[in-house]
N, C-alpha and C. Protein backbone atom coordinates (compact mmCIF):
# COMPACT_ATOMS: atom_id res chain seq x y z
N UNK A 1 0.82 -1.20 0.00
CA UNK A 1 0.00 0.00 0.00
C UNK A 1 0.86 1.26 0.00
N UNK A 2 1.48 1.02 0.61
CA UNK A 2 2.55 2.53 0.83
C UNK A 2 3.76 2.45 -0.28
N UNK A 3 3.73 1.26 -0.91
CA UNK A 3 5.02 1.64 -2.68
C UNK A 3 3.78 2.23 -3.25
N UNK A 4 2.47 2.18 -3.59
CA UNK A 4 1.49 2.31 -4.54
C UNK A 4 1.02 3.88 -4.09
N UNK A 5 1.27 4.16 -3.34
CA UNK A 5 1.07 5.92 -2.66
C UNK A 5 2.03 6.68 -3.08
N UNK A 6 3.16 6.07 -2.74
CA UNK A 6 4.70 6.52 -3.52
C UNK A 6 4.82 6.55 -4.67
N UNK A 7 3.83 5.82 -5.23
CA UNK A 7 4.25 5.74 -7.41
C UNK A 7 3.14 6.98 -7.40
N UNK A 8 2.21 7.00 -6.89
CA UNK A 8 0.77 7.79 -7.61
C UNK A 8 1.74 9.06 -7.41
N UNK A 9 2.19 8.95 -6.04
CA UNK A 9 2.82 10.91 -5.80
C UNK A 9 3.73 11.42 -6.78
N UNK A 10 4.61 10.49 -7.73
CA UNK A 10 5.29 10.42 -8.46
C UNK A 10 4.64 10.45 -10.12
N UNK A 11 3.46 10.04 -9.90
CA UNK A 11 3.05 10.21 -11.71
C UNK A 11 1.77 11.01 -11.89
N UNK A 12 2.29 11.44 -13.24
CA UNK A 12 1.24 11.96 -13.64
C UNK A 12 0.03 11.68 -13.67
N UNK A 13 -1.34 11.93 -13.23
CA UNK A 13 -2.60 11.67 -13.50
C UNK A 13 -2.97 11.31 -14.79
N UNK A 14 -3.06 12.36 -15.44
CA UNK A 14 -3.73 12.30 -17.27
C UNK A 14 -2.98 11.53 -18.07
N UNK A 15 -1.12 11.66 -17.74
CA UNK A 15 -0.76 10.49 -19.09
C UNK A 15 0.01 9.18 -18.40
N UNK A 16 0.05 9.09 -16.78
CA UNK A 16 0.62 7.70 -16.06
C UNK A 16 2.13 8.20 -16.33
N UNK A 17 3.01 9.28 -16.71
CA UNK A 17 4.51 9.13 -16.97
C UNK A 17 4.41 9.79 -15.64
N UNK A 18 5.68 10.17 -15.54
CA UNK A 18 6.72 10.53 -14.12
C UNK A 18 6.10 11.60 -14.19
N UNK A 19 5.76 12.78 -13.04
CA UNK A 19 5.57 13.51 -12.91
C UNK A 19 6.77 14.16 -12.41
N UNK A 20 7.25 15.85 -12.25
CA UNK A 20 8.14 16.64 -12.01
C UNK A 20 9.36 16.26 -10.71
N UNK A 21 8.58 15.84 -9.75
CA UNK A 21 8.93 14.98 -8.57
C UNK A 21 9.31 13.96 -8.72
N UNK A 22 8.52 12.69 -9.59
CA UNK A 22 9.22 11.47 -9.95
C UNK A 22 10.27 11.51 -11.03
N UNK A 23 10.33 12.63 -11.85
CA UNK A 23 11.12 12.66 -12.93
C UNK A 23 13.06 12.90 -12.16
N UNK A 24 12.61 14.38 -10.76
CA UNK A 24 13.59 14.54 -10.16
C UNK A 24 14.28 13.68 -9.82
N UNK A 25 13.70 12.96 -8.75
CA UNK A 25 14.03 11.42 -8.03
C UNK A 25 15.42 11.08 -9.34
N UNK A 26 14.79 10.38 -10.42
CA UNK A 26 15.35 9.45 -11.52
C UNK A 26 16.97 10.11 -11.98
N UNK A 27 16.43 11.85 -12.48
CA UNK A 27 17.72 12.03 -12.70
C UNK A 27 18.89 12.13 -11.19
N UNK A 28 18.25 12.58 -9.94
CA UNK A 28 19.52 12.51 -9.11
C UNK A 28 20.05 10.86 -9.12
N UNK A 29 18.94 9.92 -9.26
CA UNK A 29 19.81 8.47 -9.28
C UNK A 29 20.96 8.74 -10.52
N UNK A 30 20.26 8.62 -11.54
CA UNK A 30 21.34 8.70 -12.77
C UNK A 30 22.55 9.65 -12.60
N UNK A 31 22.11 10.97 -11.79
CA UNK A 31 23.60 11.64 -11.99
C UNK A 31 24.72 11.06 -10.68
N UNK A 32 24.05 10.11 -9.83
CA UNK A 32 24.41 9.83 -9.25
C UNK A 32 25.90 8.08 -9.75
N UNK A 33 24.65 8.29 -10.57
CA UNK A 33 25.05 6.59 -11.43
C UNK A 33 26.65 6.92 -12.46
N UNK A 34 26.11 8.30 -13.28
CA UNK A 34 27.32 9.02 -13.78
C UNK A 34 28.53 9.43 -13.07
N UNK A 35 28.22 9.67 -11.35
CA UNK A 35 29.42 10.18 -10.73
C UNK A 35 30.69 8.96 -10.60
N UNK A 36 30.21 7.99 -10.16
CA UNK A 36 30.75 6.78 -9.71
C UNK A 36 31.11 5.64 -10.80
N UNK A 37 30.61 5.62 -12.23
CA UNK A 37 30.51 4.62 -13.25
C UNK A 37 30.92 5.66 -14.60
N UNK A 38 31.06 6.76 -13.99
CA UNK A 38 31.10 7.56 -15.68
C UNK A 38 30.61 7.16 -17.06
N UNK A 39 29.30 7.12 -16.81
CA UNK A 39 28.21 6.24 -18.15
C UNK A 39 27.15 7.67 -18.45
N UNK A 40 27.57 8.33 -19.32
CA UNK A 40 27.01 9.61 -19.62
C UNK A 40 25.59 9.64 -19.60
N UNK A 41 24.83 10.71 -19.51
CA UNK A 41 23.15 10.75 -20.28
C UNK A 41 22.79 11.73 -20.91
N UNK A 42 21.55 11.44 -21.77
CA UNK A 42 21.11 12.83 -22.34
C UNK A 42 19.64 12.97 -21.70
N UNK A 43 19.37 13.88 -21.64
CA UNK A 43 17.96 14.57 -21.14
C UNK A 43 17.45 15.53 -22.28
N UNK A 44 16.15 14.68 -22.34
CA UNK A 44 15.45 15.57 -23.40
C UNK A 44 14.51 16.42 -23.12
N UNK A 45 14.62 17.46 -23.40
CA UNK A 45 12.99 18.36 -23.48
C UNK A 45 12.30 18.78 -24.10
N UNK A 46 10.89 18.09 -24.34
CA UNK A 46 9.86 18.35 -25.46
C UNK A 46 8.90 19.76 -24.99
N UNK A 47 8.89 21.03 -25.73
CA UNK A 47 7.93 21.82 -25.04
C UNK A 47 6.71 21.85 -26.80
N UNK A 48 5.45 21.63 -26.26
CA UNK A 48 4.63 21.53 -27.06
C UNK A 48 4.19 23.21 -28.09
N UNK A 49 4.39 23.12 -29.10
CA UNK A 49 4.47 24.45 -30.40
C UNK A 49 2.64 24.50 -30.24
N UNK A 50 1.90 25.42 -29.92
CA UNK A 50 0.88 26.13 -30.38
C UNK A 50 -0.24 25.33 -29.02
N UNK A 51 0.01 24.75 -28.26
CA UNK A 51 -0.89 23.83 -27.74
C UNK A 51 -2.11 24.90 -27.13
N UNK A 52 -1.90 25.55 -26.67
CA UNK A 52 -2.86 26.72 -26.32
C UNK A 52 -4.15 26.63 -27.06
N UNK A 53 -3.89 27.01 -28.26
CA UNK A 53 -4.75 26.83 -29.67
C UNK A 53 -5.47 26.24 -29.46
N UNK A 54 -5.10 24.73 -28.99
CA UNK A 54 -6.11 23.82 -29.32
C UNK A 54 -6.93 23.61 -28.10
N UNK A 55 -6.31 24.13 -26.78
CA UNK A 55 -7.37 23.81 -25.57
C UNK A 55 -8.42 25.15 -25.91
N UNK A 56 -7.88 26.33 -26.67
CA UNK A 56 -8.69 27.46 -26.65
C UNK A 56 -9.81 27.29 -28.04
N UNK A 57 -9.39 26.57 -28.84
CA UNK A 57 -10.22 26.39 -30.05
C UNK A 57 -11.30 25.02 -30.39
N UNK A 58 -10.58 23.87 -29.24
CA UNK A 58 -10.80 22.49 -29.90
C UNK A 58 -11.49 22.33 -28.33
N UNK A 59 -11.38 22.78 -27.19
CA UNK A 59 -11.66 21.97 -25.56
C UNK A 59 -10.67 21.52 -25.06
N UNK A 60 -10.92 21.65 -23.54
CA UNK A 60 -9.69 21.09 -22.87
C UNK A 60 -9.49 19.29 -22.93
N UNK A 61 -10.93 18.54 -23.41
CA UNK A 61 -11.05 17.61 -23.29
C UNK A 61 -10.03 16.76 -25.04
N UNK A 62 -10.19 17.94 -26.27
CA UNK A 62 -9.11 17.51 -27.04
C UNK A 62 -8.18 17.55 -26.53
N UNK A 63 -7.46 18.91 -26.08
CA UNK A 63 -6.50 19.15 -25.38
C UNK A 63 -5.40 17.78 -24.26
N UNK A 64 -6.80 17.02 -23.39
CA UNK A 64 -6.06 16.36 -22.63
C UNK A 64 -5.91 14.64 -23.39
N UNK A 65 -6.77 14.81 -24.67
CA UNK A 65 -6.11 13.93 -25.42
C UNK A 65 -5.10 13.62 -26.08
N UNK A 66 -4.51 15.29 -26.29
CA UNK A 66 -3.68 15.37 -26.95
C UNK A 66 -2.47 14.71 -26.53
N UNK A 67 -2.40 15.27 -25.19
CA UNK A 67 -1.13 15.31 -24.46
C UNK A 67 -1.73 13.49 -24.04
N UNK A 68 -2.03 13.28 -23.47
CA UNK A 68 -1.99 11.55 -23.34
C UNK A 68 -1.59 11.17 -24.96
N UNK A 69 -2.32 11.33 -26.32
CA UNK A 69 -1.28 11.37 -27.38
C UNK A 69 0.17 11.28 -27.46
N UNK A 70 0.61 12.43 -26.68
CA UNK A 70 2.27 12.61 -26.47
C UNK A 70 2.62 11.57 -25.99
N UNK A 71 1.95 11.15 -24.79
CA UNK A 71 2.50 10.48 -23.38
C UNK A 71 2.92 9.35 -24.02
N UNK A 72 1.69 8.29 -25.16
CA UNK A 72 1.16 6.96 -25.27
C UNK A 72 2.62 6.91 -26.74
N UNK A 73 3.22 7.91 -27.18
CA UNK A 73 3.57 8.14 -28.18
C UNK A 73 5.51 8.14 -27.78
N UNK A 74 5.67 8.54 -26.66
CA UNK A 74 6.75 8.68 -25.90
C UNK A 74 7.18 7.52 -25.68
N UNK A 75 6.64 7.14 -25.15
CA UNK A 75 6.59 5.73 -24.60
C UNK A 75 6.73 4.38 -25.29
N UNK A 76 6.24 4.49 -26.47
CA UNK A 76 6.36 3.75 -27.40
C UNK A 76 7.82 3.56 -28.45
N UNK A 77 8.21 5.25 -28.24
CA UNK A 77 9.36 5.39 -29.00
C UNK A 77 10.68 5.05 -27.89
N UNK A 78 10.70 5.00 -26.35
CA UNK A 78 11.78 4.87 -25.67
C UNK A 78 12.21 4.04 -25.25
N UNK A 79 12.96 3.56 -24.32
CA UNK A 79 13.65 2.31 -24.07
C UNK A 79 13.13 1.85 -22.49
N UNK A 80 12.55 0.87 -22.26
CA UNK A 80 12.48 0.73 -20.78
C UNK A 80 13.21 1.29 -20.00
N UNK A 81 14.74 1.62 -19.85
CA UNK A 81 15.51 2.03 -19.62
C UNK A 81 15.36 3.39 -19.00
N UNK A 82 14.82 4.22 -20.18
CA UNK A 82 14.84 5.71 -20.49
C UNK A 82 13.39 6.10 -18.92
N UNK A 83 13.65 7.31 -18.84
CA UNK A 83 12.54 7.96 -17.64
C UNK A 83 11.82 9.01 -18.19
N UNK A 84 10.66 9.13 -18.83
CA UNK A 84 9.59 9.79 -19.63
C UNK A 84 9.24 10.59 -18.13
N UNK A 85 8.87 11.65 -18.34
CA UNK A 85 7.52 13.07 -17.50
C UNK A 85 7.06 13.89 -18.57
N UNK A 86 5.80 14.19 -17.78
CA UNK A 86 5.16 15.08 -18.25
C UNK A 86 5.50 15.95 -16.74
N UNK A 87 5.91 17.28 -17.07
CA UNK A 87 7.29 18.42 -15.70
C UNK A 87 5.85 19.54 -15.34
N UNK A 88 4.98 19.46 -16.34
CA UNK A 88 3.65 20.33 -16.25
C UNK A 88 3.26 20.97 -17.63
N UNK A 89 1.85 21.12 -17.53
CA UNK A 89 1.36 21.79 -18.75
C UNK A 89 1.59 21.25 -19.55
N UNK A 90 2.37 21.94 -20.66
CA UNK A 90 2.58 21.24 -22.51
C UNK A 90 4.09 20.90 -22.38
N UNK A 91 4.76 20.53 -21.06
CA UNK A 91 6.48 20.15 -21.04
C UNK A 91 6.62 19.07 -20.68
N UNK A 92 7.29 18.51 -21.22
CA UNK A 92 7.82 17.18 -21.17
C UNK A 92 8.90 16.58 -21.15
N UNK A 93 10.02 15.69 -20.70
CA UNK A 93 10.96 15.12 -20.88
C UNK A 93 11.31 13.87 -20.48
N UNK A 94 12.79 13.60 -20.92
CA UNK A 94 12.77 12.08 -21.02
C UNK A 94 14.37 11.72 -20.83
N UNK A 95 14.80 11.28 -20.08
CA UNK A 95 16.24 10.65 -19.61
C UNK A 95 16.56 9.44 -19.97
N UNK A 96 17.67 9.75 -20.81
CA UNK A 96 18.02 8.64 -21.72
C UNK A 96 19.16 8.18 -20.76
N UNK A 97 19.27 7.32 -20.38
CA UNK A 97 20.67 6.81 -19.53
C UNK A 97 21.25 5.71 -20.50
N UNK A 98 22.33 6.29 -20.03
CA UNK A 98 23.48 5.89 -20.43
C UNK A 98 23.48 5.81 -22.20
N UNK A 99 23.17 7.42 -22.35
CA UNK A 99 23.15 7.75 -23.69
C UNK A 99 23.88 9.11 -24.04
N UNK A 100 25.53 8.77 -25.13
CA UNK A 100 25.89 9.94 -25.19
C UNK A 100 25.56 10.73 -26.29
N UNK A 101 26.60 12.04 -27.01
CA UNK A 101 25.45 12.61 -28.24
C UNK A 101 25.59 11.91 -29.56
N UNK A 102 26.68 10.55 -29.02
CA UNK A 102 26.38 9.78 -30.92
C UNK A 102 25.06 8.92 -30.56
N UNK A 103 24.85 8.51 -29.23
CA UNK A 103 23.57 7.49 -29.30
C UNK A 103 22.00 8.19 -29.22
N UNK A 104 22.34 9.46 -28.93
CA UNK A 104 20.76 10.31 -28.46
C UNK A 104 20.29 10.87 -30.01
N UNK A 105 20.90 11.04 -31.29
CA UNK A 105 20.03 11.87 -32.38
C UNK A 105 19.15 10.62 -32.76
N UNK A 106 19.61 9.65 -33.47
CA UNK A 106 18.70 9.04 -33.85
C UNK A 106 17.57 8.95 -33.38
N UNK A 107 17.40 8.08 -32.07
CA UNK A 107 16.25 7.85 -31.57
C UNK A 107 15.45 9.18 -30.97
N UNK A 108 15.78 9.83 -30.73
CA UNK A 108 14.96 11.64 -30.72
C UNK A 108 14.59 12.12 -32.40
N UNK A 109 15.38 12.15 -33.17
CA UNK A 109 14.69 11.67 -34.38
C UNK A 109 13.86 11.57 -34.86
N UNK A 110 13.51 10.20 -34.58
CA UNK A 110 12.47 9.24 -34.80
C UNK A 110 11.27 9.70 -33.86
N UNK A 111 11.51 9.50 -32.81
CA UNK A 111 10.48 10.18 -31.41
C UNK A 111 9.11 11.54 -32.49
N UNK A 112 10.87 12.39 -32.66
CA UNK A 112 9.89 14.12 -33.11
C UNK A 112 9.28 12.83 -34.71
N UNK A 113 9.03 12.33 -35.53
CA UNK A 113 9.19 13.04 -36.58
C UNK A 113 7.83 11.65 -36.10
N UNK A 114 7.70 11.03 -35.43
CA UNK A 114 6.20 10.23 -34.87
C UNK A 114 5.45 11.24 -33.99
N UNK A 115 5.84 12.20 -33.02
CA UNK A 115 5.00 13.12 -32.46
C UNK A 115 4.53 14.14 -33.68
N UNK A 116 5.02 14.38 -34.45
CA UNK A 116 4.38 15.17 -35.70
C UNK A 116 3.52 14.64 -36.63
N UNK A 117 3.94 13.33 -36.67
CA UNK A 117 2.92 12.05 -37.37
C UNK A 117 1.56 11.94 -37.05
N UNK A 118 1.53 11.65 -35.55
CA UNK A 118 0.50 11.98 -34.62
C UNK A 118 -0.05 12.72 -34.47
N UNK A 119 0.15 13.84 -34.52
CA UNK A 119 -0.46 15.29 -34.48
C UNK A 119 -1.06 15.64 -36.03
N UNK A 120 -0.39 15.24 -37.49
CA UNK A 120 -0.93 15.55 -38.31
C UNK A 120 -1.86 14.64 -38.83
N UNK A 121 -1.99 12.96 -37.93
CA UNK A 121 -2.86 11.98 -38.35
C UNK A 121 -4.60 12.71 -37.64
N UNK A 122 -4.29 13.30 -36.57
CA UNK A 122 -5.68 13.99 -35.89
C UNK A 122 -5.61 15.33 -36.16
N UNK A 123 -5.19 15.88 -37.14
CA UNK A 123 -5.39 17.39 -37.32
C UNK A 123 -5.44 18.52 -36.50
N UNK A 124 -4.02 18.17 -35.47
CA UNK A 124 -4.20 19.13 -34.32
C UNK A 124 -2.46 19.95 -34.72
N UNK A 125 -2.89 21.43 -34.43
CA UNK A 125 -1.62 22.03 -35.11
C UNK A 125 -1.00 22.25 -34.00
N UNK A 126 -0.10 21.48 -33.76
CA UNK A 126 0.90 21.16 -32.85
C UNK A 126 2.10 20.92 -33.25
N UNK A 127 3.29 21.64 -33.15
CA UNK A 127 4.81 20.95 -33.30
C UNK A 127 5.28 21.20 -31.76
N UNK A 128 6.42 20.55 -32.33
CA UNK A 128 7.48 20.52 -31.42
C UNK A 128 8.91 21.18 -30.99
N UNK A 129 9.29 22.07 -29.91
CA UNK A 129 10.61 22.64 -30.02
C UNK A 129 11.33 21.10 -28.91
N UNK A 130 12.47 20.75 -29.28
CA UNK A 130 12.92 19.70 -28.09
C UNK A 130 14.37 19.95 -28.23
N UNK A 131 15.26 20.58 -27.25
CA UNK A 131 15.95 20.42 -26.45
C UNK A 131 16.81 19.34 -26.07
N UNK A 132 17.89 19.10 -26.39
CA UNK A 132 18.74 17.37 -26.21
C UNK A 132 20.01 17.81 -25.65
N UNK A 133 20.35 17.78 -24.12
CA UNK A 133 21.70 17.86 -23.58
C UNK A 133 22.16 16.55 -22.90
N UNK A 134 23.15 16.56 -23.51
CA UNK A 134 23.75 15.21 -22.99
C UNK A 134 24.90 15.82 -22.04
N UNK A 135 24.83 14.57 -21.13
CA UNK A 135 25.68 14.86 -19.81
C UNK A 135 26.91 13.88 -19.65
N UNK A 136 28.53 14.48 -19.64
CA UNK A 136 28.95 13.66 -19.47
C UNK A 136 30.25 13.50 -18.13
N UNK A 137 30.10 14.43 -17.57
CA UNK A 137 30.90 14.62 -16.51
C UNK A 137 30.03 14.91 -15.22
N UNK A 138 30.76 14.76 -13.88
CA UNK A 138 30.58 14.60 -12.91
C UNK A 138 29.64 15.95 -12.48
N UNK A 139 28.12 15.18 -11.57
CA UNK A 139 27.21 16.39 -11.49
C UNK A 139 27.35 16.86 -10.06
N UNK A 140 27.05 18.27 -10.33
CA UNK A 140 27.42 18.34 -8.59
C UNK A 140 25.91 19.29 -8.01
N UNK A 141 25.52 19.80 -9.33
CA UNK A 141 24.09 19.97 -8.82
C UNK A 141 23.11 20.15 -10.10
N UNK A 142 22.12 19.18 -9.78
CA UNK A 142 20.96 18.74 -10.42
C UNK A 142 20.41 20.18 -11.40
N UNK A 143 20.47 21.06 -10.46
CA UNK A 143 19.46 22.14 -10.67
C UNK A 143 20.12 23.23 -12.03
N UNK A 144 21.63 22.67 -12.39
CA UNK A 144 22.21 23.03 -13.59
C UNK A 144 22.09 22.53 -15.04
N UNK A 145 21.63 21.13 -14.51
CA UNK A 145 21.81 20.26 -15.87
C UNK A 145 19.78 20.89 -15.99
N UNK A 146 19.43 20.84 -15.05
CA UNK A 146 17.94 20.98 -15.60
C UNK A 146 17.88 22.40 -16.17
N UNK A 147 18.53 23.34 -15.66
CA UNK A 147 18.69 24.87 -16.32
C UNK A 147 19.14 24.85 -17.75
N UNK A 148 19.93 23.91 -17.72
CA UNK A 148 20.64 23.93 -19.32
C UNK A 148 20.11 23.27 -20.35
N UNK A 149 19.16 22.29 -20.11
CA UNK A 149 18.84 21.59 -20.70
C UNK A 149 17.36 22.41 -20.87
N UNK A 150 16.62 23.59 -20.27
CA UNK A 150 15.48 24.13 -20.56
C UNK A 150 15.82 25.32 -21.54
N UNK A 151 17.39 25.76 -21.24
CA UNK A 151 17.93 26.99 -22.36
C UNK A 151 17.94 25.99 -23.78
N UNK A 152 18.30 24.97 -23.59
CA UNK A 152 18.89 24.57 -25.31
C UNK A 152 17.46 24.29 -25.48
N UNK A 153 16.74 23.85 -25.18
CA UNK A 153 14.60 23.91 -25.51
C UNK A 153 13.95 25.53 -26.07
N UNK A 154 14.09 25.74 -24.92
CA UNK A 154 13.63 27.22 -25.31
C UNK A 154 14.36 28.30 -26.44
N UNK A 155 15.60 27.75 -26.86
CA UNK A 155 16.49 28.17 -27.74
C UNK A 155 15.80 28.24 -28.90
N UNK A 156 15.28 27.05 -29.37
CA UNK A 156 14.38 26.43 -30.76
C UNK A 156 13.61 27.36 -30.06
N UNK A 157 12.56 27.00 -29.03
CA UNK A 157 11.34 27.76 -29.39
C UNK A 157 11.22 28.96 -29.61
N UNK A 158 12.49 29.92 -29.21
CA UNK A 158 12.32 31.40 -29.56
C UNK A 158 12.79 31.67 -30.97
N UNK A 159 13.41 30.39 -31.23
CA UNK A 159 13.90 31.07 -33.01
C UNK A 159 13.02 30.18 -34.03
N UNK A 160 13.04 28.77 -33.91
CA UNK A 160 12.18 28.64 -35.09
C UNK A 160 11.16 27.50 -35.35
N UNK A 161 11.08 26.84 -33.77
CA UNK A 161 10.02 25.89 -33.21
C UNK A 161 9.81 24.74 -34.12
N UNK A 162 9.07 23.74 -34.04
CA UNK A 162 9.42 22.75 -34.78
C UNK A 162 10.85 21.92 -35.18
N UNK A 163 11.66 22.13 -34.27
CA UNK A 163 13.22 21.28 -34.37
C UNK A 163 13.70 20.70 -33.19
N UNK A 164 14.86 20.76 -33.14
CA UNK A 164 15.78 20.07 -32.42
C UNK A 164 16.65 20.53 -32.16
N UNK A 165 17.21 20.84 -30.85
CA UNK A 165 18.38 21.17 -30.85
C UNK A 165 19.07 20.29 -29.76
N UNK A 166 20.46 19.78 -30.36
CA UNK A 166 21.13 19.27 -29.61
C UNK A 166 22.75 20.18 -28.55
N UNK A 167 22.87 19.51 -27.83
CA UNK A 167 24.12 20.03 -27.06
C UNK A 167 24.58 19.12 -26.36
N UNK A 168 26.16 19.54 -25.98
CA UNK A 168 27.01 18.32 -25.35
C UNK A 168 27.20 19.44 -24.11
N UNK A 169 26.95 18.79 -22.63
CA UNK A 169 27.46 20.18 -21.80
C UNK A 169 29.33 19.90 -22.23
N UNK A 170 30.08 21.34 -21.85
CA UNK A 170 30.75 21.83 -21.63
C UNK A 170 30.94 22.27 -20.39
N UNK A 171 32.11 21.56 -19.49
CA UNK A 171 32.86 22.04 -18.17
C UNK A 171 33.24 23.45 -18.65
N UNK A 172 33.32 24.18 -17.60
CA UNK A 172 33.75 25.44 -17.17
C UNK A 172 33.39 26.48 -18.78
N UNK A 173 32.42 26.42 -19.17
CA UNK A 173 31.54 27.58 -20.21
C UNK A 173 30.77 27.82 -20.02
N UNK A 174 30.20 28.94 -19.98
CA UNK A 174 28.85 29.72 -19.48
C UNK A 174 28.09 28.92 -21.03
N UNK A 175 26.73 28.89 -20.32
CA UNK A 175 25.83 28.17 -21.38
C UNK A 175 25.78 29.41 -22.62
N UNK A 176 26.10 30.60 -22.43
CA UNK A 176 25.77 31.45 -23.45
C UNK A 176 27.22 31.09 -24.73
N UNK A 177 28.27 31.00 -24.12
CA UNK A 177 29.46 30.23 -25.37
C UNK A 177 29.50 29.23 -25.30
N UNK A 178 28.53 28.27 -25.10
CA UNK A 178 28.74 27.11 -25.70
C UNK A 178 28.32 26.79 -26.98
N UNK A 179 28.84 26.26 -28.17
CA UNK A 179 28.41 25.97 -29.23
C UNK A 179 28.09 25.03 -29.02
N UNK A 180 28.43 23.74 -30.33
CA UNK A 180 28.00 22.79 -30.33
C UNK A 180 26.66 22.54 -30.58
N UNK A 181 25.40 23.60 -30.82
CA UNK A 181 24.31 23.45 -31.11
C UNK A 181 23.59 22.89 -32.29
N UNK A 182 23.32 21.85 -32.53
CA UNK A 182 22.70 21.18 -34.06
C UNK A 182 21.68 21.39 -34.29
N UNK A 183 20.70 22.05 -35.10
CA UNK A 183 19.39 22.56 -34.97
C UNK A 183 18.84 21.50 -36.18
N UNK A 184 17.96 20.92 -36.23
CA UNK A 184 17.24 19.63 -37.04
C UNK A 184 16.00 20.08 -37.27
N UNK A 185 15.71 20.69 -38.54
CA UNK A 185 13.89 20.51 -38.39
C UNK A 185 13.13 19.29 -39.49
N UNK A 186 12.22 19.32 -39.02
CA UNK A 186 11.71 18.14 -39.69
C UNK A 186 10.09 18.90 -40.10
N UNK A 187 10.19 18.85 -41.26
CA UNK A 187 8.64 19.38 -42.07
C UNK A 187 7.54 18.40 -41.59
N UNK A 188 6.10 19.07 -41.58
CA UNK A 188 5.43 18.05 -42.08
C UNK A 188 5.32 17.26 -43.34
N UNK A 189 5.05 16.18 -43.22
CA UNK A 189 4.53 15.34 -44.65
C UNK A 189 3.55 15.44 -45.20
């Protein structure tokens, strides 16, 4: 009774993934897993392109289909392995362990270019900006890799939404000179 109190406090209601709290939990294990085993990760962040629209045009009840859409769609594309949340609202992410930046494009990839699939099979105008920092050195606080990994997200979404952007952190560079940024968009079909 009390593991089954502990999972609910941890997941999301509407799509069953990790919620913000259970998502936390996962990455301090993993950066924990990285300190001691040096087995890198990437953390992804999906923030949903126009979703507003559709709770304001379509109902909140499309709306919360949508996003269970995402959830059922996430999930399908990741690895048992990997730790899916929905962090709140139209944000989302997903911890790829023990994934560095040659193993994280593909399968993010594939992920965006089925969440756009999805979205254009039900006619809901939705893209995607997502965010991909991979981690490969020793963490010393949580609350950086999650900062950095919401700048390289929000990066796409302020310039040209619908892509990808990837990044490798960089020791001792302010996130504003770090290069390394790969920007990927993927059209609809």
């Amino acid at each position: 009774m009390i593991l089954a109190i502990s999972l609910d406090a941890e997941s999301d209601g509407l799509t069953q993934l990790f919620n913000h709290k259970g998502f936390h939990r996962r990455l301090v294990e993993e950066s924990r897993r990285l300190n001691r085993y040096k087995r890198p990760f990437s953390l992804v962040y999906i923030d949903l392109d126009n979703f507003k629209s559709v709770n304001d045009q379509l109902g909140h009840t499309t709306g919360d289909r949508l996003l269970e859409t995402v959830a059922r769609t996430i999930k399908a594309n990741t690895r048992p392995t990997d730790h899916s949340a929905r962090l709140g609202g139209d944000e989302f992410a997903i911890l790829m362990t023990e994934t560095d930046e040659s193993q994280v494009v593909t399968p993010v990839e594939k992920l965006f270019k089925e969440l756009i699939t999805e979205m254009n099979n039900h006619d809901w105008p939705v893209t995607f900006s997502v965010g991909v920092l991979t981690w490969k050195e020793d963490v010393s606080n949580i609350n950086d890799i999650i900062s950095e990994a919401d700048t390289v997200m929000y990066r796409v979404k302020r310039t040209t939404k619908n892509s990808i952007a990837f990044q490798t952190h960089i020791a001792g560079n302010p996130l504003v000179e770090v290069a390394a940024v790969d920007t990927r968009s993927v059209v609809k079909p």
